[in-house]
C-alpha atoms as a PDB file:
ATOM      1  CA  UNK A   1      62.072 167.028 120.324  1.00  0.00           C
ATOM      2  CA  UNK A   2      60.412 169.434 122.458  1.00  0.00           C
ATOM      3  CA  UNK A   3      62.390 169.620 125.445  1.00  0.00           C
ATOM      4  CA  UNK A   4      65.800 168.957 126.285  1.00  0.00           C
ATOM      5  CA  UNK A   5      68.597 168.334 128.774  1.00  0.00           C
ATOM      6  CA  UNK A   6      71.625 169.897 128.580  1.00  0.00           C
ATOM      7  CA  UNK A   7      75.549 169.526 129.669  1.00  0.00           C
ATOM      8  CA  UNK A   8      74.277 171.755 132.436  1.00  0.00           C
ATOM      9  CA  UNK A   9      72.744 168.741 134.597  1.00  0.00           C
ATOM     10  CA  UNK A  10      73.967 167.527 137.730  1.00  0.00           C
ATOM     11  CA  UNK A  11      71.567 164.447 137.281  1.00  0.00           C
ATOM     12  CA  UNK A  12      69.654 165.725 140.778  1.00  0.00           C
ATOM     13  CA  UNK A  13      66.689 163.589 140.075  1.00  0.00           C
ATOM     14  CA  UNK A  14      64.200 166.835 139.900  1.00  0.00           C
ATOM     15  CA  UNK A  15      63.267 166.016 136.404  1.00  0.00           C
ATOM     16  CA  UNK A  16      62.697 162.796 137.373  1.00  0.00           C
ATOM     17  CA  UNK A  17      60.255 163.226 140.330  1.00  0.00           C
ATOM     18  CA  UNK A  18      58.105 165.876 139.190  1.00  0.00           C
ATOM     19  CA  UNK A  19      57.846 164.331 135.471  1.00  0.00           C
ATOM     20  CA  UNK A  20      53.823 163.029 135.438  1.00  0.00           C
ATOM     21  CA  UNK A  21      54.733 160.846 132.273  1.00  0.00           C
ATOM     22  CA  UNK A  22      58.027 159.318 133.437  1.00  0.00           C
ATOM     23  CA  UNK A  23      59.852 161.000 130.064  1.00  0.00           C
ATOM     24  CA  UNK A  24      61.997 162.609 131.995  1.00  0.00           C
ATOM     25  CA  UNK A  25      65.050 159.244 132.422  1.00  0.00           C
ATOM     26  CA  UNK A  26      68.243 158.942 134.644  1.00  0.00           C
ATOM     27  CA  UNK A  27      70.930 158.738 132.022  1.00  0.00           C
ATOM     28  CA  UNK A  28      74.820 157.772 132.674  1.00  0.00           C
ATOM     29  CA  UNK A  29      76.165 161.343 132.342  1.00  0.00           C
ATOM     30  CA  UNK A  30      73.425 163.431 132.526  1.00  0.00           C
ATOM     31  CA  UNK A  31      69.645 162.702 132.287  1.00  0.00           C
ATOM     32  CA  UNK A  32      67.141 162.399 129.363  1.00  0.00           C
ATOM     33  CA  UNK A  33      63.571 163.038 127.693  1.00  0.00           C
ATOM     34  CA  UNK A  34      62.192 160.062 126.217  1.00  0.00           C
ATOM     35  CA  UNK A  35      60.268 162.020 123.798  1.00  0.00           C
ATOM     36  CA  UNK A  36      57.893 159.342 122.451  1.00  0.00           C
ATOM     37  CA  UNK A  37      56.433 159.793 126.109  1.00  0.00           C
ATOM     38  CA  UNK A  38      56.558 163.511 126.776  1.00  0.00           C
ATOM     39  CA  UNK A  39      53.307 165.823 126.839  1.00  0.00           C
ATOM     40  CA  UNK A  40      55.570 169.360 126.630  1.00  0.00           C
ATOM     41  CA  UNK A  41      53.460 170.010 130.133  1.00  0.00           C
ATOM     42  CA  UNK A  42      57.083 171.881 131.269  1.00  0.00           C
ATOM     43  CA  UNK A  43      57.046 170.257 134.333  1.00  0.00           C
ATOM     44  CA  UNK A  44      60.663 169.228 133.875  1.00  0.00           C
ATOM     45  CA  UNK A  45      61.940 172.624 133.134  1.00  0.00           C
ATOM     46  CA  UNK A  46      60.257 174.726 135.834  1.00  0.00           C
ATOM     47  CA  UNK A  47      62.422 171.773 138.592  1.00  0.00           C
ATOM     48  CA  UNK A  48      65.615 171.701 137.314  1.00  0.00           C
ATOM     49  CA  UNK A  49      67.844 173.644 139.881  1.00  0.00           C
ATOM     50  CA  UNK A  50      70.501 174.952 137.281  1.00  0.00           C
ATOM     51  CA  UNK A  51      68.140 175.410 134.323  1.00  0.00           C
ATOM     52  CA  UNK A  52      69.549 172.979 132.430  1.00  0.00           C
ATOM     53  CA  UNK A  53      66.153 172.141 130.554  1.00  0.00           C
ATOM     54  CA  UNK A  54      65.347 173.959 127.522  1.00  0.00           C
ATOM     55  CA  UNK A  55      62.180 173.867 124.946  1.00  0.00           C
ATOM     56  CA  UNK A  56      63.408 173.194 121.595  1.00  0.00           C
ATOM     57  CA  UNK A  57      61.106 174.040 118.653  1.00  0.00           C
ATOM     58  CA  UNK A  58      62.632 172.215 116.421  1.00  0.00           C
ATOM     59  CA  UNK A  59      65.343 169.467 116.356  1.00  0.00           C
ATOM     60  CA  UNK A  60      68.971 170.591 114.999  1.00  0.00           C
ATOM     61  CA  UNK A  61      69.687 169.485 111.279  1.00  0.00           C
ATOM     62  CA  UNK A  62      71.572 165.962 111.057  1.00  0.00           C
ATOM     63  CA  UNK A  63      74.684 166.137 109.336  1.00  0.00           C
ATOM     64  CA  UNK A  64      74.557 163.214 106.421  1.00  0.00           C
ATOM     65  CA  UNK A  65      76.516 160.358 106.809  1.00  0.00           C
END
């Protein structure tokens, strides 16, 4: 999970247009990384407005269910 959105977006569509893979997705409250997709170019993170994309070495633990 290399880069993500978050709670910071104001789903402006940046990501969107300047993402050469099309990972970067319009979500319902705030937009998304399709991660099977993305090629960590950064793209993404260097158009968002309000910094709201961050690189994320490694994915948080999951809590067990």
């Amino acid at each position: 999970m290399p880069y993500v959105i978050t709670e910071e977006c104001i789903q402006c569509g940046a990501c969107v247009a300047g993402c050469p893979t099309g990972a970067a997705k319009e979500g319902e409250s705030r937009n998304y990384i399709d991660v099977s997709i993305c090629i960590e170019c950064g793209t993404c993170e260097q158009n968002c407005p309000v910094m709201a994309i961050i690189f994320v070495d490694e994915p948080a633990p999951q809590a067990n269910s």
